[in-house]
PDB file of N, CA and C in Angstrom:
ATOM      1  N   UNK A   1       0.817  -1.205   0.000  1.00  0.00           N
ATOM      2  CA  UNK A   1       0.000   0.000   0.000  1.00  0.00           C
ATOM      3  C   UNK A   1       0.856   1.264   0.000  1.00  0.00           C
ATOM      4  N   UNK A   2       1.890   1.028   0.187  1.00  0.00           N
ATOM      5  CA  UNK A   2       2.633   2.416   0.208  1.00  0.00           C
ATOM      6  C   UNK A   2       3.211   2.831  -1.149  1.00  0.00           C
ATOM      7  N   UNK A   3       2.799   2.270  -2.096  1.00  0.00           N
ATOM      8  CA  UNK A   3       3.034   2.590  -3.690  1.00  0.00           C
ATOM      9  C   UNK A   3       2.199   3.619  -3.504  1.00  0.00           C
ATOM     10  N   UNK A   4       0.615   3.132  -3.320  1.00  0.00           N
ATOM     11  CA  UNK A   4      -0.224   4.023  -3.517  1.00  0.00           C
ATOM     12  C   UNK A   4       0.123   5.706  -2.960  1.00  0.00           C
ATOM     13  N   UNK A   5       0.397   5.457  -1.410  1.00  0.00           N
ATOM     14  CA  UNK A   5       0.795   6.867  -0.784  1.00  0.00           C
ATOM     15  C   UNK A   5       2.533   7.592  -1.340  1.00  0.00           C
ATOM     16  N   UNK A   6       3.017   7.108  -1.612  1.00  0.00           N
ATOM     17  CA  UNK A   6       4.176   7.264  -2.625  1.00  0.00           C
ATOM     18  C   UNK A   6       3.869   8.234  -3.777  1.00  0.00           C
ATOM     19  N   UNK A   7       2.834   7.326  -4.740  1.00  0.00           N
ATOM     20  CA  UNK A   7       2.273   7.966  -6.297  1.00  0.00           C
ATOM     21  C   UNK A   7       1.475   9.227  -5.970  1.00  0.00           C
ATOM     22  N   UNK A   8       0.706   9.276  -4.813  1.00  0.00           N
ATOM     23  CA  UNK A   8      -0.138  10.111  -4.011  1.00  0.00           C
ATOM     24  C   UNK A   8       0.685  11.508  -4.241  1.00  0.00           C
ATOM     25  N   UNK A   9       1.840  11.528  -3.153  1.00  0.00           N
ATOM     26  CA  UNK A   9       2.419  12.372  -3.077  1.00  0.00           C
ATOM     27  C   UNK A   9       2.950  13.054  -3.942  1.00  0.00           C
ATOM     28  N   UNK A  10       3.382  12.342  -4.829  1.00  0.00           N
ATOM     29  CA  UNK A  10       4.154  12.721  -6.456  1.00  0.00           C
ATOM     30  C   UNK A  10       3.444  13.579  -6.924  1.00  0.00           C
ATOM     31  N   UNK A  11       1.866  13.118  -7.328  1.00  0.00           N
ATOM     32  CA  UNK A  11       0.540  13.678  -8.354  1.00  0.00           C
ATOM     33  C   UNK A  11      -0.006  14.996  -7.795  1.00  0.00           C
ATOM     34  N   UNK A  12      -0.105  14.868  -5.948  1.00  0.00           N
ATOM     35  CA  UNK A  12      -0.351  15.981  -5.295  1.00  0.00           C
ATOM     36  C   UNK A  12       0.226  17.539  -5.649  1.00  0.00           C
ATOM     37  N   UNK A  13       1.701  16.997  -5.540  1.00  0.00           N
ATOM     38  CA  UNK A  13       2.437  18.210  -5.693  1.00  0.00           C
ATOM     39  C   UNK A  13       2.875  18.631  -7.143  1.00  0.00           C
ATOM     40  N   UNK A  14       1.961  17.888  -8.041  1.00  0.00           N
ATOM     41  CA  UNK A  14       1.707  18.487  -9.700  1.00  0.00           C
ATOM     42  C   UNK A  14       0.430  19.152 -10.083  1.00  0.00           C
ATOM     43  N   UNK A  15      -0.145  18.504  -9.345  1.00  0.00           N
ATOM     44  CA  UNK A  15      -1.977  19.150 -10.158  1.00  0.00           C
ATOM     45  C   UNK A  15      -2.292  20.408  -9.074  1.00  0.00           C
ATOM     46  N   UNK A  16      -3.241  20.609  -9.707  1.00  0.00           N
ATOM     47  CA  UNK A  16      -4.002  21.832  -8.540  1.00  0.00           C
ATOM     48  C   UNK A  16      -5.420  21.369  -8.331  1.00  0.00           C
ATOM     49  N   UNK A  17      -6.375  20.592  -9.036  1.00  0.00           N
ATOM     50  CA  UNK A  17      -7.288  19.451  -8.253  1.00  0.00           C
ATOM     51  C   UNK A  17      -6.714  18.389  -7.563  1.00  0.00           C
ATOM     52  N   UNK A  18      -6.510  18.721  -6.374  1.00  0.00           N
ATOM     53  CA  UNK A  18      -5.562  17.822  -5.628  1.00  0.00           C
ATOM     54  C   UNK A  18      -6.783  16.689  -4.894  1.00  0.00           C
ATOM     55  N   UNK A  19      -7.998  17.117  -4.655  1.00  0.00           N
ATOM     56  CA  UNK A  19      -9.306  16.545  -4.194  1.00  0.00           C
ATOM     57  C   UNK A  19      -9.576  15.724  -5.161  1.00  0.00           C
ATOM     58  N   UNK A  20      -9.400  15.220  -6.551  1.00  0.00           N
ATOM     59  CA  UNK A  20     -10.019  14.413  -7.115  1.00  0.00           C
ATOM     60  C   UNK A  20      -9.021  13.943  -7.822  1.00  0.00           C
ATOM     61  N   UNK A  21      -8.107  13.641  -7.069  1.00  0.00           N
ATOM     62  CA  UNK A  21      -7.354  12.142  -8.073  1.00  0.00           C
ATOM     63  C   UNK A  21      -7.647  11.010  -7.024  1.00  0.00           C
ATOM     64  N   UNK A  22      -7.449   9.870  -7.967  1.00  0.00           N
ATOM     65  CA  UNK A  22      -8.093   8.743  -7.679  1.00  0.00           C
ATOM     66  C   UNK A  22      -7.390   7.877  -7.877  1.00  0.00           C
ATOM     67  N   UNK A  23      -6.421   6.814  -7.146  1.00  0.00           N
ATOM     68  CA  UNK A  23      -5.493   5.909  -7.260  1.00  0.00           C
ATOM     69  C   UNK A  23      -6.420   4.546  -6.775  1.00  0.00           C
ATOM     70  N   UNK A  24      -6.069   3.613  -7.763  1.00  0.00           N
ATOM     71  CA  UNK A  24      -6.652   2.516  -7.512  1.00  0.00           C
ATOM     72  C   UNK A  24      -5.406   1.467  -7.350  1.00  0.00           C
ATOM     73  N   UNK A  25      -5.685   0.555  -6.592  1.00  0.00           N
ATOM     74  CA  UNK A  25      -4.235  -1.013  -6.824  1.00  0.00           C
ATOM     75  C   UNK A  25      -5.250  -2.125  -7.348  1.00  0.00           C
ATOM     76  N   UNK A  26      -4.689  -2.962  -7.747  1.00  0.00           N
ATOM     77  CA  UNK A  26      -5.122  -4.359  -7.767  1.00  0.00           C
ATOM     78  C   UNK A  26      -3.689  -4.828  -7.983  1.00  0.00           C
ATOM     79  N   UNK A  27      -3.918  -5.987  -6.901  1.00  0.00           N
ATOM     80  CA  UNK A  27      -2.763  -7.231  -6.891  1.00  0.00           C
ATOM     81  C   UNK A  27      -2.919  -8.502  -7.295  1.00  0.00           C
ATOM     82  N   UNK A  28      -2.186  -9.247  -8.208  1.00  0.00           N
ATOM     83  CA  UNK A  28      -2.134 -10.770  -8.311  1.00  0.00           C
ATOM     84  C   UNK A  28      -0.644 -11.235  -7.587  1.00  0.00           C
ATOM     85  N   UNK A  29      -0.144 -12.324  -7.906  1.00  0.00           N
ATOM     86  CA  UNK A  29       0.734 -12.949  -7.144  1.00  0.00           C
ATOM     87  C   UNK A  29       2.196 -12.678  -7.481  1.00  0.00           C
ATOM     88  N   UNK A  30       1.892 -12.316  -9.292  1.00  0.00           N
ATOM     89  CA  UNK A  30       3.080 -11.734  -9.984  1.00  0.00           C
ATOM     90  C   UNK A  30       2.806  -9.877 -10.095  1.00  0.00           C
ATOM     91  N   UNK A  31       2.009  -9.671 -10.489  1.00  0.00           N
ATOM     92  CA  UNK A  31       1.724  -7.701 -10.666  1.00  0.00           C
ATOM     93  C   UNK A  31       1.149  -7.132  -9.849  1.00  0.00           C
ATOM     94  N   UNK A  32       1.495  -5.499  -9.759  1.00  0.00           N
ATOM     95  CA  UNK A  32       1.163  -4.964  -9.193  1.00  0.00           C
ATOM     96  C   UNK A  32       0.597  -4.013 -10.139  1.00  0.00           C
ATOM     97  N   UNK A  33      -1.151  -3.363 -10.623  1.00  0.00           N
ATOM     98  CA  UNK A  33      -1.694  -2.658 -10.906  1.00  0.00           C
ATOM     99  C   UNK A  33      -1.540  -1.352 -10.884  1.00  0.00           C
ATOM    100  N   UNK A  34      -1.405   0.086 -10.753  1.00  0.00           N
ATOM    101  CA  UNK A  34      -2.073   1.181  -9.980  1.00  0.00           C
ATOM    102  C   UNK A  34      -2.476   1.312 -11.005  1.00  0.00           C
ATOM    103  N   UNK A  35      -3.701   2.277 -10.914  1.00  0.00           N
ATOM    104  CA  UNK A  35      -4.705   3.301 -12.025  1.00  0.00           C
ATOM    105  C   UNK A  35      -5.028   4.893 -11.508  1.00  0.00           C
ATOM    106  N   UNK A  36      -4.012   5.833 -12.486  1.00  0.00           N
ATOM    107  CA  UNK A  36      -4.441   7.374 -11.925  1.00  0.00           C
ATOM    108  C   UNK A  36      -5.329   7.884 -12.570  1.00  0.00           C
ATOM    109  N   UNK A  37      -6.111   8.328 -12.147  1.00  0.00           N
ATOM    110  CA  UNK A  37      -7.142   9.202 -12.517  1.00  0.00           C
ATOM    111  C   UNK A  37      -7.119  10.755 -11.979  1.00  0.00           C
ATOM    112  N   UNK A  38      -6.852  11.638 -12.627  1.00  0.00           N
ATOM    113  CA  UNK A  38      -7.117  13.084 -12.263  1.00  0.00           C
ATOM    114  C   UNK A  38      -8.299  13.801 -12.577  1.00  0.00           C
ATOM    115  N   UNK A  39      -8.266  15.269 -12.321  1.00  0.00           N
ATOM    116  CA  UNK A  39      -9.333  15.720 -13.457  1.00  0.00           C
ATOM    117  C   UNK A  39      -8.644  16.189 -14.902  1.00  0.00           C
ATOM    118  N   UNK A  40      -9.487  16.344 -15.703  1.00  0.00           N
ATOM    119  CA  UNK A  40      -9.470  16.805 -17.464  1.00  0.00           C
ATOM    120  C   UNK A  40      -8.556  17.767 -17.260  1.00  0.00           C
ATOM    121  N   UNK A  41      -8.719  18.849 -16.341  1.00  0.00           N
ATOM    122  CA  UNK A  41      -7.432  20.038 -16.642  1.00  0.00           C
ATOM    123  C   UNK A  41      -6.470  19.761 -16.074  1.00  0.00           C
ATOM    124  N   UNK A  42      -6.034  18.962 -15.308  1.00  0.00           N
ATOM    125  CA  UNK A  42      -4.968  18.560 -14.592  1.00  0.00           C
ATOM    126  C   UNK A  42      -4.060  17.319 -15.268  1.00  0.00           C
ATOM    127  N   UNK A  43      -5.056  16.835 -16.262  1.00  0.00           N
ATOM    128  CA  UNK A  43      -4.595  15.774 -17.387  1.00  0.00           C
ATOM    129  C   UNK A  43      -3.348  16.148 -18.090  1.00  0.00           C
ATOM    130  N   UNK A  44      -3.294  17.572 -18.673  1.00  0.00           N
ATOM    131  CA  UNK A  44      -2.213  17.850 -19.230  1.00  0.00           C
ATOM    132  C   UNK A  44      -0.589  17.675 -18.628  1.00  0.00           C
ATOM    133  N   UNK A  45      -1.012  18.301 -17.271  1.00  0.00           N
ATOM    134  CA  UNK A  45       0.564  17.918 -16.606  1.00  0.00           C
ATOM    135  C   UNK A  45       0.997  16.770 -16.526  1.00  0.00           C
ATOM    136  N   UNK A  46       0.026  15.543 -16.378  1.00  0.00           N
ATOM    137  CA  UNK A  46       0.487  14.371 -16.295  1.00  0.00           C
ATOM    138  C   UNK A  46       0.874  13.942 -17.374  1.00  0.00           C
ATOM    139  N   UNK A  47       0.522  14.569 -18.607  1.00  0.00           N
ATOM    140  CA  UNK A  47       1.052  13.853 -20.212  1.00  0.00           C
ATOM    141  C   UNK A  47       1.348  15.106 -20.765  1.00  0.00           C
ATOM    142  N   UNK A  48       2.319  15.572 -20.163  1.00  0.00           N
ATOM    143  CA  UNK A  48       2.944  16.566 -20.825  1.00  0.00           C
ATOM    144  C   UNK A  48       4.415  16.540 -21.513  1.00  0.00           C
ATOM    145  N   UNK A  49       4.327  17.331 -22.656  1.00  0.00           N
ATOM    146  CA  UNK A  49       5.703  17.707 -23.150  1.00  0.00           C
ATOM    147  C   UNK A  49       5.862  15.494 -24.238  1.00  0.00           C
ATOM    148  N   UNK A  50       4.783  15.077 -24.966  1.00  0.00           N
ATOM    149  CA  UNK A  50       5.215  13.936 -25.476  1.00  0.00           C
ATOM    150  C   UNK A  50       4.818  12.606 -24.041  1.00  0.00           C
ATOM    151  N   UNK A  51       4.643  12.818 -23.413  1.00  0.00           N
ATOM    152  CA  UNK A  51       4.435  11.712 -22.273  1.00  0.00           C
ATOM    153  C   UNK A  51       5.645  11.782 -21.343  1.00  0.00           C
ATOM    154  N   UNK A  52       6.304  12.750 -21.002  1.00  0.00           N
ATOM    155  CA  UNK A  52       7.416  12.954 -20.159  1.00  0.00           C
ATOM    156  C   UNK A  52       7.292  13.136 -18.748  1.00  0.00           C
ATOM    157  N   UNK A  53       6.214  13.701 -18.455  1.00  0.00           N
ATOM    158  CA  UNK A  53       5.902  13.805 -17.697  1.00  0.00           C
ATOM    159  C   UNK A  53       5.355  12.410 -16.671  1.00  0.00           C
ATOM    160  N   UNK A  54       4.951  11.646 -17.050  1.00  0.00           N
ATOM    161  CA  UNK A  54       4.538  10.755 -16.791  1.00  0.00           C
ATOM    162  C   UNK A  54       5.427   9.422 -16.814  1.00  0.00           C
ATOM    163  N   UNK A  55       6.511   9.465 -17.434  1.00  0.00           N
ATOM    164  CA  UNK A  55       7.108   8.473 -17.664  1.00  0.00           C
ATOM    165  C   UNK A  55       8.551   8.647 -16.758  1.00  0.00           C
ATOM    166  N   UNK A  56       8.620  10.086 -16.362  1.00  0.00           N
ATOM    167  CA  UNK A  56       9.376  10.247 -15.351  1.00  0.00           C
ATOM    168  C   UNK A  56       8.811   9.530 -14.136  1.00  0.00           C
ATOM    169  N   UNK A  57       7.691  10.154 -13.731  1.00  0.00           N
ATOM    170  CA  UNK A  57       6.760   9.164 -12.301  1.00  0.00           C
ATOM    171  C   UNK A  57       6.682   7.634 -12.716  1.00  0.00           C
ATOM    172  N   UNK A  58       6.530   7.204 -13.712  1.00  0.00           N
ATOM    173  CA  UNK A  58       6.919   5.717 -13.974  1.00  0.00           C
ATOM    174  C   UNK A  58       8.066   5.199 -13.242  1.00  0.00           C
ATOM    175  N   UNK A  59       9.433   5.842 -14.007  1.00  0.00           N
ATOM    176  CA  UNK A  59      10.726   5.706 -13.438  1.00  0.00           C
ATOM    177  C   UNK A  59      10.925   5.868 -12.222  1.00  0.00           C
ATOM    178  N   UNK A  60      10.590   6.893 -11.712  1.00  0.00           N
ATOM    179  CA  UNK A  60      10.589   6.785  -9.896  1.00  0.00           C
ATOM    180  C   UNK A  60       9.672   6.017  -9.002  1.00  0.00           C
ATOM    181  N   UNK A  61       8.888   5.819  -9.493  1.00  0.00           N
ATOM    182  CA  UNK A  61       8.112   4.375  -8.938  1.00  0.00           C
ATOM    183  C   UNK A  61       8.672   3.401  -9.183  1.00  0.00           C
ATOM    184  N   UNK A  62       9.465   2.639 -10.714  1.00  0.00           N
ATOM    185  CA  UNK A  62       9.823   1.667 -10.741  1.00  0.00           C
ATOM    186  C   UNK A  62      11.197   1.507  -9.855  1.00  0.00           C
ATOM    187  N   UNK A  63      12.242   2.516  -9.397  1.00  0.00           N
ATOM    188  CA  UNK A  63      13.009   2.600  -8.309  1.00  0.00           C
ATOM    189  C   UNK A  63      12.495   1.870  -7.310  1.00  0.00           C
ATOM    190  N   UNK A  64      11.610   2.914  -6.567  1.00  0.00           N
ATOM    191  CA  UNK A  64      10.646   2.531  -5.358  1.00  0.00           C
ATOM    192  C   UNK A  64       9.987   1.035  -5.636  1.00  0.00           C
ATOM    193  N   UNK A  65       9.687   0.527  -6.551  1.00  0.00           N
ATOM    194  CA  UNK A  65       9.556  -0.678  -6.700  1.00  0.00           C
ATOM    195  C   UNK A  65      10.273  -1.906  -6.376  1.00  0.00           C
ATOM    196  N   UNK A  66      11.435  -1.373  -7.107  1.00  0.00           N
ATOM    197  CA  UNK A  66      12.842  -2.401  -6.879  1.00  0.00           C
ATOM    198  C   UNK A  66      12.360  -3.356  -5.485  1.00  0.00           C
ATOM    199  N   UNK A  67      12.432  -2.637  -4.126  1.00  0.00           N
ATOM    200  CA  UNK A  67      12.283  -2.998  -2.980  1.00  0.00           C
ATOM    201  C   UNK A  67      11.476  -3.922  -2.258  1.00  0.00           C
ATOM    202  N   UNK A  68      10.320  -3.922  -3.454  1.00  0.00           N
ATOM    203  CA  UNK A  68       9.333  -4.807  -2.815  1.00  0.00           C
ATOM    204  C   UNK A  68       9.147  -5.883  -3.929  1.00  0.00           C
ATOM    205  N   UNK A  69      10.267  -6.321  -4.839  1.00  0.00           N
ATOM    206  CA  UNK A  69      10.469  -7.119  -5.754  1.00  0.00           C
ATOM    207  C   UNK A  69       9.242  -7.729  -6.423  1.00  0.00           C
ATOM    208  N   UNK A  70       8.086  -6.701  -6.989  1.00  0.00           N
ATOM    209  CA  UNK A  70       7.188  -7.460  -7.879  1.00  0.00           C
ATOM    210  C   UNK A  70       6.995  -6.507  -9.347  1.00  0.00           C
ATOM    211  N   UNK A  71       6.660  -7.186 -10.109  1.00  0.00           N
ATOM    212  CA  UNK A  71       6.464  -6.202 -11.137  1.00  0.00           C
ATOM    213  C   UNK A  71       5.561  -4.914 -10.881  1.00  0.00           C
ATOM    214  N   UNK A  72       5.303  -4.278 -10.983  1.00  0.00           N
ATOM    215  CA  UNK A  72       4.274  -2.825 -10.950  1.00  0.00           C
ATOM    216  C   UNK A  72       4.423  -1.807 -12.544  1.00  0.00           C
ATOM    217  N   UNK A  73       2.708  -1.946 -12.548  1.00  0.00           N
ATOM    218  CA  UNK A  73       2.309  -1.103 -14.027  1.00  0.00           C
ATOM    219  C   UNK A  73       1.270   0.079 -13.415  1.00  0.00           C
ATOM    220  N   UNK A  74       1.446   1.198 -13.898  1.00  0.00           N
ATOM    221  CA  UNK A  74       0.963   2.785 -13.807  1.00  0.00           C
ATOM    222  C   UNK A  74       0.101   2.486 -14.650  1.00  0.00           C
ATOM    223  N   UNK A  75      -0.983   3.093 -14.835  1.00  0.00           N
ATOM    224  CA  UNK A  75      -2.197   2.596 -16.001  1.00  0.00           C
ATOM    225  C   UNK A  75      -2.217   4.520 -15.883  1.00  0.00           C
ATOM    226  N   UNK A  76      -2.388   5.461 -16.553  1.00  0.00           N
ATOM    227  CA  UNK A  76      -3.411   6.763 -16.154  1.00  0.00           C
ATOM    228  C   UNK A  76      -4.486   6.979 -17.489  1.00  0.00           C
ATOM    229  N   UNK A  77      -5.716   6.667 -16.373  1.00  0.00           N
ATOM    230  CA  UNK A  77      -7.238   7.047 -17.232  1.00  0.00           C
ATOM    231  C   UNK A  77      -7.756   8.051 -17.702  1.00  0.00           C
ATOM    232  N   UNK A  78      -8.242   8.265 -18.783  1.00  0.00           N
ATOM    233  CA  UNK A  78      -8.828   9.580 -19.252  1.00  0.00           C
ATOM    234  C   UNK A  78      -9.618   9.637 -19.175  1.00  0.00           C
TER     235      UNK A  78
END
């Protein structure tokens, strides 16, 4: 669960609808899920500049991942 409060923190201190993002997990035995959801105007920062934005928070999650040795995939919903 601390992916979730991890990704939390990241998304917080990018958007300015900070009240309506929405992190979901689902776990199987091999993956680890998350799903971000923001709002529509806050969408841009997260896929900004080509998907850079986003693929940076990939990379620092998959760090933070390392540790708890399972795969983990970022899904973000539109």
């Amino acid at each position: 669960m601390k992916e979730v409060e991890f990704l939390q923190f990241i998304v917080e201190n990018l958007v300015e609808n900070k009240s309506e993002i929405v992190i979901n997990r689902t776990e199987d035995e091999m993956w680890v899920l998350l799903t971000l959801k923001v709002n529509k105007d806050d969408m841009w920062i997260i896929i900004w500049k080509g998907w850079n934005t986003i693929n940076s928070i990939r990379s620092l999650l998959r760090l933070y991942w390392m540790k708890i040795d399972k795969r983990v995939n970022l899904k973000v919903l539109d």
